[in-house]
C-alpha atoms as a PDB file:
ATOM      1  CA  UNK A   1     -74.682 -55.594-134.095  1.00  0.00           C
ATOM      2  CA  UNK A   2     -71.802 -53.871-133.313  1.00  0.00           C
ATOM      3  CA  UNK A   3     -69.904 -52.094-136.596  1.00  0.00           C
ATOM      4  CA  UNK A   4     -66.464 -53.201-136.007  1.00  0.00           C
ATOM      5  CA  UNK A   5     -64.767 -51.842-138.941  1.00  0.00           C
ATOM      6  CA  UNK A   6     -66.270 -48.244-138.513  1.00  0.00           C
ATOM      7  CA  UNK A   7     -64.980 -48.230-134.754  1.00  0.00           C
ATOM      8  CA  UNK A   8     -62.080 -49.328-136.275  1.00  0.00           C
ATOM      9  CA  UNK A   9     -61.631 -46.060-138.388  1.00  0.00           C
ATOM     10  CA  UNK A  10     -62.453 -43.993-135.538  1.00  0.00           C
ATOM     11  CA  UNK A  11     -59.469 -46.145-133.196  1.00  0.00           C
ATOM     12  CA  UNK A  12     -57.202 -44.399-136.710  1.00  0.00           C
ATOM     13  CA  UNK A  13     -58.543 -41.050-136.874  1.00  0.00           C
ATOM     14  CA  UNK A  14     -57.787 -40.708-132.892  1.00  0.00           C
ATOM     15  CA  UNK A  15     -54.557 -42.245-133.530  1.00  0.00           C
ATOM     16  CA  UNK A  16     -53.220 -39.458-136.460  1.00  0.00           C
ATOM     17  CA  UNK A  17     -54.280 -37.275-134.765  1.00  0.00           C
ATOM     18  CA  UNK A  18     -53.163 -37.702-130.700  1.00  0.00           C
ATOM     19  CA  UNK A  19     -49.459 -39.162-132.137  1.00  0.00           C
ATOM     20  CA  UNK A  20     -48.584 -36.301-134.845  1.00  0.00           C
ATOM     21  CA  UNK A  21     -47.780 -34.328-131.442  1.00  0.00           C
ATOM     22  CA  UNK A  22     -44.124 -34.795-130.821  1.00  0.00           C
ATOM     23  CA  UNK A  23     -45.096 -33.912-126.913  1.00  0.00           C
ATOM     24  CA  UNK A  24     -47.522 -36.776-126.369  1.00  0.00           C
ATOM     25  CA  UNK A  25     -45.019 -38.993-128.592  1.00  0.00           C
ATOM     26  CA  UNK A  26     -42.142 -38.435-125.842  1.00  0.00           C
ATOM     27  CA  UNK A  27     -44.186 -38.354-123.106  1.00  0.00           C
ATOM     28  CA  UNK A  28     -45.665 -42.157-123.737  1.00  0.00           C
ATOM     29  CA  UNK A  29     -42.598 -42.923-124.781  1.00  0.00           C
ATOM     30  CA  UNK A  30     -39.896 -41.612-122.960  1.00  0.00           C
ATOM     31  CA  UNK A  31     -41.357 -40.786-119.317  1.00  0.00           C
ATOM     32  CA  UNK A  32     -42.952 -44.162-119.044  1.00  0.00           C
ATOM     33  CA  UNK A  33     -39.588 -45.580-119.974  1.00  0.00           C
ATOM     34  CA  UNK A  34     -37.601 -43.714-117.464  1.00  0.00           C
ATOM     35  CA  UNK A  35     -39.893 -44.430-114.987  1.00  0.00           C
ATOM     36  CA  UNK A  36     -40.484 -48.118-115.141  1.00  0.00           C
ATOM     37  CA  UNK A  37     -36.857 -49.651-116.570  1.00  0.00           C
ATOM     38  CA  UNK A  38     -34.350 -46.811-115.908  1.00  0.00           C
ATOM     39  CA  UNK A  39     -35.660 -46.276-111.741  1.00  0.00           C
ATOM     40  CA  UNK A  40     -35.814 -49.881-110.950  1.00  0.00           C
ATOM     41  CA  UNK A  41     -32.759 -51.267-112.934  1.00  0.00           C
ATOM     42  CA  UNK A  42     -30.738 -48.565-111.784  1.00  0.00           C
ATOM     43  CA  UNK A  43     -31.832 -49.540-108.452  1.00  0.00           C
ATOM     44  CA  UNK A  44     -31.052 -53.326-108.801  1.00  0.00           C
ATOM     45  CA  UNK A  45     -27.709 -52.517-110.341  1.00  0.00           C
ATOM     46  CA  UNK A  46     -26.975 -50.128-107.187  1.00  0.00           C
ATOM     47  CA  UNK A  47     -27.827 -53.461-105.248  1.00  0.00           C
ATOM     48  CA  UNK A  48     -26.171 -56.347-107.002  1.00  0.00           C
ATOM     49  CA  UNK A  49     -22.550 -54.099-106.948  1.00  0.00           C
ATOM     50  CA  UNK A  50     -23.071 -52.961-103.752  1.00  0.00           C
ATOM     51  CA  UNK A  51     -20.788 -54.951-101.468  1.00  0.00           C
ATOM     52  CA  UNK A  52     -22.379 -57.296 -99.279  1.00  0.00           C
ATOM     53  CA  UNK A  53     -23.453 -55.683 -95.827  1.00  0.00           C
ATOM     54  CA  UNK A  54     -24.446 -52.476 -97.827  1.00  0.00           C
ATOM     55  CA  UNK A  55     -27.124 -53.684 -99.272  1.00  0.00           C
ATOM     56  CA  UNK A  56     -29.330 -55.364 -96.496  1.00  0.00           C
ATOM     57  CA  UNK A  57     -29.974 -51.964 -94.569  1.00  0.00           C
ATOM     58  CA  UNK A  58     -33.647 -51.361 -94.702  1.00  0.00           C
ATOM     59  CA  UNK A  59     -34.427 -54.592 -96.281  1.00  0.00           C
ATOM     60  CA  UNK A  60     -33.861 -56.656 -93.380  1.00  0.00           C
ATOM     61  CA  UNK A  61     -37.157 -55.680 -92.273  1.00  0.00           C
ATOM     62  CA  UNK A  62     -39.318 -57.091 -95.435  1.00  0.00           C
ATOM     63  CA  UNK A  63     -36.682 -59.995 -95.535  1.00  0.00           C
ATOM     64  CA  UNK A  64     -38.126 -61.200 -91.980  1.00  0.00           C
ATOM     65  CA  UNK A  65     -41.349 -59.847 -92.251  1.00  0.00           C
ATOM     66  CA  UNK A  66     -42.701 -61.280 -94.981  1.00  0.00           C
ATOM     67  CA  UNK A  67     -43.541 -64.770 -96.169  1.00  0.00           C
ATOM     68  CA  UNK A  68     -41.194 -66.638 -98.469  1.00  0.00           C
ATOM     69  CA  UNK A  69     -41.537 -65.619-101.908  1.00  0.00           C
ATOM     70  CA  UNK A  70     -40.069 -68.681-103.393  1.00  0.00           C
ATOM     71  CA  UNK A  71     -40.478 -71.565-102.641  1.00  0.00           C
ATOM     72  CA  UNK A  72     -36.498 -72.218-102.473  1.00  0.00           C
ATOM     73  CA  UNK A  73     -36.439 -68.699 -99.853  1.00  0.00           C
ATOM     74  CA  UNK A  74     -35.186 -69.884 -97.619  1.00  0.00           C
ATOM     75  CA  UNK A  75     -32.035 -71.576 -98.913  1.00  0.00           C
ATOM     76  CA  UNK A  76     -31.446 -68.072-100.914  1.00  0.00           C
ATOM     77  CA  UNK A  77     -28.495 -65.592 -99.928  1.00  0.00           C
ATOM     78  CA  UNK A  78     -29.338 -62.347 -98.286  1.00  0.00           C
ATOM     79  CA  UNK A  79     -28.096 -60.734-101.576  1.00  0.00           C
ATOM     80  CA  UNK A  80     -30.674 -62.802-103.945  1.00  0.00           C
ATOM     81  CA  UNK A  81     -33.773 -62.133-101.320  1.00  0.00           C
ATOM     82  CA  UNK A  82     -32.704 -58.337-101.435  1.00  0.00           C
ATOM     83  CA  UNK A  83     -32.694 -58.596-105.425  1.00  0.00           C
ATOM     84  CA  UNK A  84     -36.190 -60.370-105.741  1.00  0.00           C
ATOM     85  CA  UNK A  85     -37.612 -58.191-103.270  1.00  0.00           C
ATOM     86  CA  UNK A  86     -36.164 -55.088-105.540  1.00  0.00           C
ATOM     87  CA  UNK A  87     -37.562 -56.644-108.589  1.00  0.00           C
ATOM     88  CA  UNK A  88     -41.186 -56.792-107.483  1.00  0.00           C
ATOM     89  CA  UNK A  89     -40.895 -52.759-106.202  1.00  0.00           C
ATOM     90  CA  UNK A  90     -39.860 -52.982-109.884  1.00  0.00           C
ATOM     91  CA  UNK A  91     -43.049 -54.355-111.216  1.00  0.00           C
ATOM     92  CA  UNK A  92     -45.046 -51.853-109.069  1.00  0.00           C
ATOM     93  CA  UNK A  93     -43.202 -48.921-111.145  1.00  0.00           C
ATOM     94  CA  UNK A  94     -44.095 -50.972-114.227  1.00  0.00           C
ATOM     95  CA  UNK A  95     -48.025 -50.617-113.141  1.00  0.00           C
ATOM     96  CA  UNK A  96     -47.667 -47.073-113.407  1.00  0.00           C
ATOM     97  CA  UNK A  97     -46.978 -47.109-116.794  1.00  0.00           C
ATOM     98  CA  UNK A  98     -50.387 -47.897-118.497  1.00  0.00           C
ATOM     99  CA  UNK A  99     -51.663 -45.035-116.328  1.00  0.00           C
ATOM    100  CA  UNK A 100     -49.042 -42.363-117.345  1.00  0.00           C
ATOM    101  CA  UNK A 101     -49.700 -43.049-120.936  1.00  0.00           C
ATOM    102  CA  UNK A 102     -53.796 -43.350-120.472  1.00  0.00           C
ATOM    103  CA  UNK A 103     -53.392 -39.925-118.869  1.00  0.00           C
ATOM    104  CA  UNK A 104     -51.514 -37.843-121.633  1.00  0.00           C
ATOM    105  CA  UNK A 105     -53.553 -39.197-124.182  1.00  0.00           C
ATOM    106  CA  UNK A 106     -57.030 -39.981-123.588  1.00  0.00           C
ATOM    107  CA  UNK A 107     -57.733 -36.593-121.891  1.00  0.00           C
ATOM    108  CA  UNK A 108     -57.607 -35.457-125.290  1.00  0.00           C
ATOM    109  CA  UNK A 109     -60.218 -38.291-126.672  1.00  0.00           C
ATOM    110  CA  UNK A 110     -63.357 -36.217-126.684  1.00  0.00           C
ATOM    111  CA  UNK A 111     -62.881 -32.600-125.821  1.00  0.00           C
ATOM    112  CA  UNK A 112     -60.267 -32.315-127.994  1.00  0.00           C
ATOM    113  CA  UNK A 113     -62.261 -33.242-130.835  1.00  0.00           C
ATOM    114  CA  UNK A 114     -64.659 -30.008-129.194  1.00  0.00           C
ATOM    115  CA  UNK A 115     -61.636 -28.168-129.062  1.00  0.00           C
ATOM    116  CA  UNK A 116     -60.685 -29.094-132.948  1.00  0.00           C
ATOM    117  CA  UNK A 117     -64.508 -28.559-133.988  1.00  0.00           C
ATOM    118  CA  UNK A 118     -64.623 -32.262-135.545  1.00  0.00           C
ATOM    119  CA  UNK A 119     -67.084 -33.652-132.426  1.00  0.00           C
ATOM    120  CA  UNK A 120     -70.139 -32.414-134.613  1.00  0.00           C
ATOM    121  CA  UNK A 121     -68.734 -34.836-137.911  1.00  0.00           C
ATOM    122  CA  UNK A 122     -67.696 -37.596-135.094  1.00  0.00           C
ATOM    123  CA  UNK A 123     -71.644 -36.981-133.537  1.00  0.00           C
ATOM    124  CA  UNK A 124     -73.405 -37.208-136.886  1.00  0.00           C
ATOM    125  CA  UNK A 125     -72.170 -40.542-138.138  1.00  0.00           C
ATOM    126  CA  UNK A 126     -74.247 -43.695-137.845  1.00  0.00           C
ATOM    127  CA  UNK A 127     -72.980 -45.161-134.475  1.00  0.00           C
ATOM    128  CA  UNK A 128     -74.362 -45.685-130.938  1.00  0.00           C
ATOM    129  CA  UNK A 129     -72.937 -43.975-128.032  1.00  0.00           C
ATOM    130  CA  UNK A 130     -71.379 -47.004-126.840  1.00  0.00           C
ATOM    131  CA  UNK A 131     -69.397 -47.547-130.418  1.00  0.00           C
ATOM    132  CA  UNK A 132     -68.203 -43.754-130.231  1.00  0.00           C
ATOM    133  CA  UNK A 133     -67.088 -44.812-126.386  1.00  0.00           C
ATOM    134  CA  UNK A 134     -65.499 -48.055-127.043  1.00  0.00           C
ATOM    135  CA  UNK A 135     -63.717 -46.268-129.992  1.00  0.00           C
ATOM    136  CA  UNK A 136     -62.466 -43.590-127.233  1.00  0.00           C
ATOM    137  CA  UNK A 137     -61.555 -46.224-124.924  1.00  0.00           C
ATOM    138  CA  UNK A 138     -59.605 -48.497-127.302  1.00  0.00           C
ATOM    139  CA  UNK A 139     -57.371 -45.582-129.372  1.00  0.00           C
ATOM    140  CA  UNK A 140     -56.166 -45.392-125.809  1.00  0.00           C
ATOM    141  CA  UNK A 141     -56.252 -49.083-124.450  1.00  0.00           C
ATOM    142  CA  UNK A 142     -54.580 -50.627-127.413  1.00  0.00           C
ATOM    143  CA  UNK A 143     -51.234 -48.361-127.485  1.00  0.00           C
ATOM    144  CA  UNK A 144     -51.283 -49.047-123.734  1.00  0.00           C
ATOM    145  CA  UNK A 145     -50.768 -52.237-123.655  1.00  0.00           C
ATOM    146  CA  UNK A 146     -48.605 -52.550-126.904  1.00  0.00           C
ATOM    147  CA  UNK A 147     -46.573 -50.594-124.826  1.00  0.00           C
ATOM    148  CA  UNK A 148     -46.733 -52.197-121.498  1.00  0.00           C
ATOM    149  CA  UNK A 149     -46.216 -54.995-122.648  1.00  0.00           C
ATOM    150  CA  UNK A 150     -42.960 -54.470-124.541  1.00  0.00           C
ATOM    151  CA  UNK A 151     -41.680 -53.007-121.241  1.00  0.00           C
ATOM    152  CA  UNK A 152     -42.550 -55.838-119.396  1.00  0.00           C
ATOM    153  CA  UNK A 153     -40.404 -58.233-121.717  1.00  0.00           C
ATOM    154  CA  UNK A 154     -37.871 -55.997-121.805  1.00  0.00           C
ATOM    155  CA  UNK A 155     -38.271 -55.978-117.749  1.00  0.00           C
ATOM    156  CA  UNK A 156     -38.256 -59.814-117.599  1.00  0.00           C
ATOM    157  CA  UNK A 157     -34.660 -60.028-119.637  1.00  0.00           C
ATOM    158  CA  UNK A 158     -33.275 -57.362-117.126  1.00  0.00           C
ATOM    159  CA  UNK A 159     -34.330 -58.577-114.170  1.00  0.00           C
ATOM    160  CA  UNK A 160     -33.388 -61.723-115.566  1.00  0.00           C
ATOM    161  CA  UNK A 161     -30.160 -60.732-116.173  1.00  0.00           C
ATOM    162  CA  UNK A 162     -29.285 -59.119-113.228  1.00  0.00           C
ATOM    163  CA  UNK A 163     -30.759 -62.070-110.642  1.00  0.00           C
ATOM    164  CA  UNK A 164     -29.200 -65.151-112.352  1.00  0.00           C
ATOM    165  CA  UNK A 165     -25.586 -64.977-110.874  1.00  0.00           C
ATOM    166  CA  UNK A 166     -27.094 -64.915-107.808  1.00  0.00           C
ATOM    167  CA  UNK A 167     -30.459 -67.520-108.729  1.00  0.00           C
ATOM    168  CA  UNK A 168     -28.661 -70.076-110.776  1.00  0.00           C
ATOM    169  CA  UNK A 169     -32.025 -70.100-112.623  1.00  0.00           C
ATOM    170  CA  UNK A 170     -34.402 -67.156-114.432  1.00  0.00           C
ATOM    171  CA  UNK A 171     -36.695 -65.567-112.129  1.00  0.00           C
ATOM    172  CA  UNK A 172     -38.899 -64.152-114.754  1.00  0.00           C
ATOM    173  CA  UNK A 173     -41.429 -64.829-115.705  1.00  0.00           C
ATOM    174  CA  UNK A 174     -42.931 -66.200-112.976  1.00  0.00           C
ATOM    175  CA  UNK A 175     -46.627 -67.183-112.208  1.00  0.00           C
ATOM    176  CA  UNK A 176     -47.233 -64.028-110.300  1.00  0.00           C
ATOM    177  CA  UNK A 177     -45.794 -61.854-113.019  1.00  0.00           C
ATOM    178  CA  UNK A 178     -47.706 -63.088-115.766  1.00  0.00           C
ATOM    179  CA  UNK A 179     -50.902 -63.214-114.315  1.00  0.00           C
ATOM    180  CA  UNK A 180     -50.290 -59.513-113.289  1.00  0.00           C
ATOM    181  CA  UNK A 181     -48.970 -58.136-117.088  1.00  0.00           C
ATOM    182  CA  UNK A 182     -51.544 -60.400-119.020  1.00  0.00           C
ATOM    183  CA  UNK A 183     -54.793 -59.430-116.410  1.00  0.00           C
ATOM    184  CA  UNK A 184     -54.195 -57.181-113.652  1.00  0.00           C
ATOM    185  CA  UNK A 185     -52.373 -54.589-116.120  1.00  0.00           C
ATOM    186  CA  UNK A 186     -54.697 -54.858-118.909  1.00  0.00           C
ATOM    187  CA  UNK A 187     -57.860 -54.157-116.107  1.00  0.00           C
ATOM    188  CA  UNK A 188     -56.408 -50.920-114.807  1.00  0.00           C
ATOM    189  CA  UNK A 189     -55.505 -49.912-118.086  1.00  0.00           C
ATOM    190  CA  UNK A 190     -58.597 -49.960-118.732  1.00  0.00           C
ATOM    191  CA  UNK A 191     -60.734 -48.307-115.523  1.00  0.00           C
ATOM    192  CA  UNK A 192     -58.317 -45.698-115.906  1.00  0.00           C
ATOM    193  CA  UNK A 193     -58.352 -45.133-120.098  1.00  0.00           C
ATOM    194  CA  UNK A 194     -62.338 -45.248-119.069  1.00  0.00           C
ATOM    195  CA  UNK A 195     -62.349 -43.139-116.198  1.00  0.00           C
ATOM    196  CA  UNK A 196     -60.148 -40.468-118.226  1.00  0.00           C
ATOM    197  CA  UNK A 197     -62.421 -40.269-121.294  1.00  0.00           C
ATOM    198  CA  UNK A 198     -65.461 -39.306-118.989  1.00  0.00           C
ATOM    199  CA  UNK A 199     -63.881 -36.771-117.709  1.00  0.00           C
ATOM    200  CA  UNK A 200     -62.857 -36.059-121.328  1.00  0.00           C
ATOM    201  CA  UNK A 201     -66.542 -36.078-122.286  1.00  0.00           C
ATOM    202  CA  UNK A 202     -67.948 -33.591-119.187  1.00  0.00           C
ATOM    203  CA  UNK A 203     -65.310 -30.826-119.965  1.00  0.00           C
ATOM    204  CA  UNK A 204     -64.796 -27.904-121.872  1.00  0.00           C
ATOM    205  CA  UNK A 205     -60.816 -28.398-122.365  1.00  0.00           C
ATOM    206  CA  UNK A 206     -58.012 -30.323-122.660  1.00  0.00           C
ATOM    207  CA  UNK A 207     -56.487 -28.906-119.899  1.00  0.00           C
ATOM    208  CA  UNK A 208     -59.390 -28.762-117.818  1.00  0.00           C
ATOM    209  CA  UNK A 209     -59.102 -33.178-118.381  1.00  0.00           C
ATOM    210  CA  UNK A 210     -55.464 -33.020-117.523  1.00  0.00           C
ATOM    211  CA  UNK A 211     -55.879 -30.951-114.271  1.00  0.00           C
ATOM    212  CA  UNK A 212     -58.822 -33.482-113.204  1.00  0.00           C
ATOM    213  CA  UNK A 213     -56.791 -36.413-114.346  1.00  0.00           C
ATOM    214  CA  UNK A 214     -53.836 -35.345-112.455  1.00  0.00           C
ATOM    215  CA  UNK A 215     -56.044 -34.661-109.375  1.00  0.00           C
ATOM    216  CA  UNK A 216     -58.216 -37.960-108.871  1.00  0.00           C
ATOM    217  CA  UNK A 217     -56.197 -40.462-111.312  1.00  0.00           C
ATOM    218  CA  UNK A 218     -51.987 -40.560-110.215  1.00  0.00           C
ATOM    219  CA  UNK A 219     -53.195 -39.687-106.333  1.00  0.00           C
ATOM    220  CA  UNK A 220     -54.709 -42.381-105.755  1.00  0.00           C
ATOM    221  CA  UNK A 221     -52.688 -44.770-107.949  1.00  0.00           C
ATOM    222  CA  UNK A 222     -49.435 -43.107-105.597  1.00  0.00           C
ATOM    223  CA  UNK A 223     -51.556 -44.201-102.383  1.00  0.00           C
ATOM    224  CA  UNK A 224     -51.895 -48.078-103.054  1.00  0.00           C
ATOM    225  CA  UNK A 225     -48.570 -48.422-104.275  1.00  0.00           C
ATOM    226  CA  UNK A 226     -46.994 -49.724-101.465  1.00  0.00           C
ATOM    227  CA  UNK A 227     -50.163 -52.332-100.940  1.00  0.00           C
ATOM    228  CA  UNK A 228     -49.622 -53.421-103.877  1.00  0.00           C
ATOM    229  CA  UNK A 229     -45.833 -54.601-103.724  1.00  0.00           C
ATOM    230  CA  UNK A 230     -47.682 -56.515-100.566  1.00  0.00           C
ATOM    231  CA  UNK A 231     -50.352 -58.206-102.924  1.00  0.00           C
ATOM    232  CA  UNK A 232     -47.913 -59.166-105.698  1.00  0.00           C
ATOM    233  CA  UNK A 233     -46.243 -61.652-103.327  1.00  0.00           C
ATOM    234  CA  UNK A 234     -49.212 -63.323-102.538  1.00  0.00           C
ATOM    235  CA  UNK A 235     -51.384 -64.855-105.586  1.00  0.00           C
ATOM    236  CA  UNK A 236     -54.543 -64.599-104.272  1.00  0.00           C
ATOM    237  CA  UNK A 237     -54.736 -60.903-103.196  1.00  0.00           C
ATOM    238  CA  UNK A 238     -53.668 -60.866-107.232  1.00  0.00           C
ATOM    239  CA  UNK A 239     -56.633 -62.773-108.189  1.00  0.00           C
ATOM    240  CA  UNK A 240     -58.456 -60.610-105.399  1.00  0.00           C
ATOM    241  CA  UNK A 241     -57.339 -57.509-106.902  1.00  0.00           C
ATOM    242  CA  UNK A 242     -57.852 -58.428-110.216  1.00  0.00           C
ATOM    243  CA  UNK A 243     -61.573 -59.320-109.593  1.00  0.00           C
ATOM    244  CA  UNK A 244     -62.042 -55.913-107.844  1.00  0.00           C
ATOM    245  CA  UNK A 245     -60.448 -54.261-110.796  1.00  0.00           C
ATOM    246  CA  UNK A 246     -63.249 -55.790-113.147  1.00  0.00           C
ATOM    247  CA  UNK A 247     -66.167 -54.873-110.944  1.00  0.00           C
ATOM    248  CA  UNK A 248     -64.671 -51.435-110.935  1.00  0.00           C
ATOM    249  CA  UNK A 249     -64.125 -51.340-114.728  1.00  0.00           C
ATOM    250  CA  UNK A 250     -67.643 -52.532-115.131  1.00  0.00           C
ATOM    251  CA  UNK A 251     -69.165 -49.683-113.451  1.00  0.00           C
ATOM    252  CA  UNK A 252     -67.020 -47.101-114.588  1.00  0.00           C
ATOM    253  CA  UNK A 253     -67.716 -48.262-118.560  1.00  0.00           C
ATOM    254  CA  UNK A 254     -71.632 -48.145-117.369  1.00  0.00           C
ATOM    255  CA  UNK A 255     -70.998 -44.888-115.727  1.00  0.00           C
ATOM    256  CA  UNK A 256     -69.096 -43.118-118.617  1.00  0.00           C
ATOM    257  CA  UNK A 257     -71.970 -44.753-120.920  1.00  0.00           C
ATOM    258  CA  UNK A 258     -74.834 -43.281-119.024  1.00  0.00           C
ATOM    259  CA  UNK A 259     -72.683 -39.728-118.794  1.00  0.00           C
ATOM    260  CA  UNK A 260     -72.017 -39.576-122.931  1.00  0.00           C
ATOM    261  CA  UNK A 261     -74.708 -36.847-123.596  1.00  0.00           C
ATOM    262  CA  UNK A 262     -74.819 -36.726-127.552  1.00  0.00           C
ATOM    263  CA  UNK A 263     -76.652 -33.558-127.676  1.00  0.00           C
ATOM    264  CA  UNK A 264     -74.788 -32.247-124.834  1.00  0.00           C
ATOM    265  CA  UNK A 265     -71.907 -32.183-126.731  1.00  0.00           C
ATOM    266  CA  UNK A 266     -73.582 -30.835-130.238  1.00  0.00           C
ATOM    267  CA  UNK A 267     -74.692 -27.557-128.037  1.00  0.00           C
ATOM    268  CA  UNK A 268     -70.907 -26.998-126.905  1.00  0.00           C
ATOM    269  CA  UNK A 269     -69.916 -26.815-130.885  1.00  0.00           C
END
């Protein structure tokens, strides 16, 4: 049986210790901020004040290329098709967020405790790997979410705010939205907070993690993001994506599990 309350402690211990850094405070606070309210609002402001004629260069090409995105599309001006379609590049910028903040703070999960010379105490104590792991994993995944998810609500009123002159009605949240903030989000949260902390367990610093992170995590996350503005407009590439997500999660946990060499680790100490 799993002991809940002692991973529990260890999700606290992780958590005085990664946030007493004012760096790692500001940059899953701050950067993550910037990057997935100030970019796109900015952006949808630039649109909404542009005057009309300004703002359809560019955009006439996903406004005839791709399939209505409400059901009411049609009958919507060229100004509220050019705000929607800004509001979902929007929610692509708001995926990168739980992948920012897994990556400045779970590189530090295990090594750092090498590189603090606590992993022997952390190795010692009456646990299973996979309680030490899910411990790892959740000091991460739980601010990561908190997190994402205030942004997204504080998204949704934007947005909201923004589209309704032109709308007559709220646009968020909508069915697509939700499924992607309460699933999709909380899946690659996840595969990445678990990817991270393997490569946090196989190295012999903190900036060794980074440097990997930064190679094989925010490439590849940059590469589909224009597929996925594509697959939020359509709800079953969402469901499709989320699925693949959670096979890839899956393996990746098993992966990381089968990695987590206890005594390994004791030698490095």
């Amino acid at each position: 049986m799993m002991q809940l309350k002692l991973i529990w402690e260890l999700i606290k211990k992780d958590w005085a210790e990664a946030f007493r850094s004012k760096q790692i405070l500001l940059s899953t606070t701050i950067l993550p901020l910037l990057l997935a309210l100030g970019v796109p609002v900015i952006f949808m402001l630039s649109m909404s004040y542009a005057p009309m004629g300004t703002t359809d260069i560019g955009f006439d090409v996903f406004t005839d290329l791709l399939p209505p995105i409400t059901s009411d599309w049609n009958q919507l001006s060229d100004k509220a098709q050019i705000l929607i379609i800004a509001s979902i590049f929007g929610q692509v910028f708001l995926l990168l967020v739980p992948v920012m903040i897994a990556s400045f703070v779970s590189a530090d999960t295990i090594v750092g405790e090498k590189e603090r010379q606590t992993i022997e105490g952390l190795l010692i104590l009456p646990v299973t790997d996979s309680e030490i792991l899910l411990a790892k994993i959740s000091s991460t995944l739980i601010p990561v979410l908190i997190l994402t998810s205030i942004m997204g609500i504080l998204y949704t009123l934007i947005v909201d705010f923004i589209t309704f002159p032109y709308l007559g009605r709220l646009y968020l949240p909508n069915f697509q939205f939700i499924l992607v903030m309460a699933l999709f989000t909380p899946l690659l949260g996840f595969g990445t907070t678990t990817f991270i902390v393997m490569i946090s367990s196989r190295v012999s610093s903190t900036r060794d993690a980074q440097q990997l992170t930064g190679f094989f995590v925010l490439p590849a996350l940059f590469l589909i993001t224009g597929q996925l503005i594509i697959i939020f407009i359509n709800i079953w590439l969402i469901i499709i994506g989320i699925l693949i997500l959670g096979v890839f999660d899956f393996l990746t946990y098993k992966l990381a599990l089968s990695l987590f060499n206890r005594e390994k680790l004791m030698s490095q100490t």
